[in-house]
Each structure stands twice: as C-alpha cells, then as structure tokens.
C-alpha atoms as a PDB file:
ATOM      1  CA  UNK A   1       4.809  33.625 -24.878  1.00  0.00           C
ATOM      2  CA  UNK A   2       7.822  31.528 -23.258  1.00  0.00           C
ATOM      3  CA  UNK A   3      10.543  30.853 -25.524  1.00  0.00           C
ATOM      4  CA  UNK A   4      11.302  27.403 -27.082  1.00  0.00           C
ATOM      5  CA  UNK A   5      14.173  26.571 -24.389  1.00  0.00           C
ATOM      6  CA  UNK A   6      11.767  27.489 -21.035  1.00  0.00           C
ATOM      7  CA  UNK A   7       9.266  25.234 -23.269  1.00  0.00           C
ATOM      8  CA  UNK A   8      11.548  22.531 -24.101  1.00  0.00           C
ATOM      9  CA  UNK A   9      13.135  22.797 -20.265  1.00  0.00           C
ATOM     10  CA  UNK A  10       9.397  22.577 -18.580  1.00  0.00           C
ATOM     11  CA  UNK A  11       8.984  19.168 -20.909  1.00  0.00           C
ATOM     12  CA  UNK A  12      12.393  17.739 -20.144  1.00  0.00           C
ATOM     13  CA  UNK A  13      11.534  18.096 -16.370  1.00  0.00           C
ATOM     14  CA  UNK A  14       8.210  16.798 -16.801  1.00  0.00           C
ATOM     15  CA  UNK A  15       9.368  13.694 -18.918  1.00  0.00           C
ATOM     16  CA  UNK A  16      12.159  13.117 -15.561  1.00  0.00           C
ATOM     17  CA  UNK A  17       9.985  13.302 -12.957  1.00  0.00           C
ATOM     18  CA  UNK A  18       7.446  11.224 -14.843  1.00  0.00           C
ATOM     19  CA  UNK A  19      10.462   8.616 -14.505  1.00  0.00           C
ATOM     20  CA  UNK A  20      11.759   9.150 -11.403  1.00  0.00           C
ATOM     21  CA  UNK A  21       8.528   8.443  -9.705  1.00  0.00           C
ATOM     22  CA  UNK A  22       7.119   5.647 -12.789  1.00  0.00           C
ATOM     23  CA  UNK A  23       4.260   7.800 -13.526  1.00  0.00           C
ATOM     24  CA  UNK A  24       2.122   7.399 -16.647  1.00  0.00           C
ATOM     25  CA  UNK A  25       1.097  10.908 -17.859  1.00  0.00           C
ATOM     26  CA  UNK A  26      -2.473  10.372 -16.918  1.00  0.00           C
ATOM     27  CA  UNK A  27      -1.272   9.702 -13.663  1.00  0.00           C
ATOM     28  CA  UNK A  28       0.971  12.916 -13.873  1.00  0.00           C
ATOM     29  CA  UNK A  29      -1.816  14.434 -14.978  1.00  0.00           C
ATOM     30  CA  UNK A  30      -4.065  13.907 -12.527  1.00  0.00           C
ATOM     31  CA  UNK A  31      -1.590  14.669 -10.185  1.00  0.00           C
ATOM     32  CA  UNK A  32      -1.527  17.890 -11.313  1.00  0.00           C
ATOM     33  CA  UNK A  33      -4.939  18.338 -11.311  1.00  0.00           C
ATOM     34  CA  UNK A  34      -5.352  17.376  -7.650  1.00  0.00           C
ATOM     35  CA  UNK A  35      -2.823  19.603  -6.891  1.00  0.00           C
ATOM     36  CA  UNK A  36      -4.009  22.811  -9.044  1.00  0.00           C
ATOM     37  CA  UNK A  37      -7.338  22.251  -9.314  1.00  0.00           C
ATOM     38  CA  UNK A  38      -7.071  22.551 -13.151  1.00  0.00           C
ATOM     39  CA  UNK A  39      -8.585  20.396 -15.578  1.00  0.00           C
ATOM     40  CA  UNK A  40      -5.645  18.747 -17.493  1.00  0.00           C
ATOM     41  CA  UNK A  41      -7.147  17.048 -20.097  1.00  0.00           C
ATOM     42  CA  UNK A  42      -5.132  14.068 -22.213  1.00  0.00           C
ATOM     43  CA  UNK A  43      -5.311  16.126 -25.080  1.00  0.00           C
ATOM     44  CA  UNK A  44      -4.090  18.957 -23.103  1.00  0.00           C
ATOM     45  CA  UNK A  45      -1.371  17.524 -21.961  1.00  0.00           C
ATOM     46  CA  UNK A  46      -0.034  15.883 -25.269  1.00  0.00           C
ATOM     47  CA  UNK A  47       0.111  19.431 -26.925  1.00  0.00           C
ATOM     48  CA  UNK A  48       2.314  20.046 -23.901  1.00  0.00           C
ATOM     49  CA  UNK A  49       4.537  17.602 -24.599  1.00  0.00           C
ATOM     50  CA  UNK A  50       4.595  17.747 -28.339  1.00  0.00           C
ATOM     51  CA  UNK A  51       7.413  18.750 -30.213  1.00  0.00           C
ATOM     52  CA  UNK A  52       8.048  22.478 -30.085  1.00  0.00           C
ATOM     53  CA  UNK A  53       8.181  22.402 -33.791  1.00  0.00           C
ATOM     54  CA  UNK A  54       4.366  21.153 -34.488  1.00  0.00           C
ATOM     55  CA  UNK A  55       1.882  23.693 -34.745  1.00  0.00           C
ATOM     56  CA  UNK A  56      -0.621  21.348 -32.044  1.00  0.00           C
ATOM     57  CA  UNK A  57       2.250  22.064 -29.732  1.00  0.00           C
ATOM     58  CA  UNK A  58       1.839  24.831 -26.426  1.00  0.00           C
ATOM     59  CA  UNK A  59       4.378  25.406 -23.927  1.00  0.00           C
ATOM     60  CA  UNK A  60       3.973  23.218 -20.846  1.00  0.00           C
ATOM     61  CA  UNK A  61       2.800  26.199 -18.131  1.00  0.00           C
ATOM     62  CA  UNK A  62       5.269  26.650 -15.560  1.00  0.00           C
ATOM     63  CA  UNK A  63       2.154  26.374 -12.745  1.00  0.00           C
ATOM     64  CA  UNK A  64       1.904  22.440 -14.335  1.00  0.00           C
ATOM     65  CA  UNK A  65       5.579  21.536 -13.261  1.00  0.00           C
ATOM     66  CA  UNK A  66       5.262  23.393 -10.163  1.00  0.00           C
ATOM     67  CA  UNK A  67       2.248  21.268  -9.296  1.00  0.00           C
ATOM     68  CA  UNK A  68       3.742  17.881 -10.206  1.00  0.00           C
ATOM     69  CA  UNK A  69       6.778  18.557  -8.352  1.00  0.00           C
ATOM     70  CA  UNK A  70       4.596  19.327  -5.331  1.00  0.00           C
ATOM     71  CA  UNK A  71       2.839  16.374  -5.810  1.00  0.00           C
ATOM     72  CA  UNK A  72       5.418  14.117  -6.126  1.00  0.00           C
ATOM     73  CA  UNK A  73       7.161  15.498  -3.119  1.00  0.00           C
ATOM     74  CA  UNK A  74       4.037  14.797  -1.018  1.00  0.00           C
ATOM     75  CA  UNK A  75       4.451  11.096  -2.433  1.00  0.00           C
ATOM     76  CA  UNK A  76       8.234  11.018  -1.786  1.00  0.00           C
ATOM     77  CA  UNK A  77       7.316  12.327   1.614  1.00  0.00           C
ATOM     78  CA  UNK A  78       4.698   9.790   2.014  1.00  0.00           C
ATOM     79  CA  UNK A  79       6.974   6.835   1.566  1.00  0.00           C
ATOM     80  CA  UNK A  80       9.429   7.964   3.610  1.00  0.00           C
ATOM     81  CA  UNK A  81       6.387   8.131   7.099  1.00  0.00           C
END
C-alpha cells in the first residue's frame, strides 16, 4: 500500500496538471483512459482524489499520473505542430 505522502503527492500532481491544461476531471479522466486503456470511472476517480483521511479514499495509482502526463504532453505537443 503507498504511503499517505506518495498518495497525497500523486493527487497534488493530478489537481496541477488538471490546471495547467483547464481540464475537468472527466476530461482527465478520459484522458487517462485513452491513454491506459483502463476504465476510470467518476466514482473511481473521486475516491482518488478524496481526502486521505476518509475511509472512501484509495491512493491515486502511480500508472494514472503517468498516463495523464502522457496525455497531456501529446496535447502540449499538439499545439505546438
């Protein structure tokens, strides 16, 4: 199980590039989806990004920030062409 800082450092990055980019987290979601063919689910992804101290809450997988910073590179990337 990840500790509460990886957990609460996979959300903070999540909640940035959600920013950087002005993403709604069902867009980030299905970004991620797209880019690791995993069903994220809203539901899913609000226990994610729940507070570490709720019982609903799970740590945010590290393959999910992986695959939104992919994605979002491929957009940055796509802007820039």
């Amino acid at each position: 199980m990840e500790s509460e800082s990886e957990q609460q450092r996979n959300q903070n990055e999540f909640k940035e590039l959600v920013k950087k980019y002005g993403l709604t987290n069902k867009q980030a979601a299905e970004l991620i989806e797209k880019q690791t063919n995993q069903n994220i689910s809203e539901r899913k992804l609000r226990t994610w990004l729940a507070d570490p101290a709720l019982i609903s809450s799970r740590a945010m997988p590290n393959w999910a920030i992986t695959g939104l910073k992919e994605a979002t590179r491929k957009i940055k990337e796509e802007d820039i062409k």
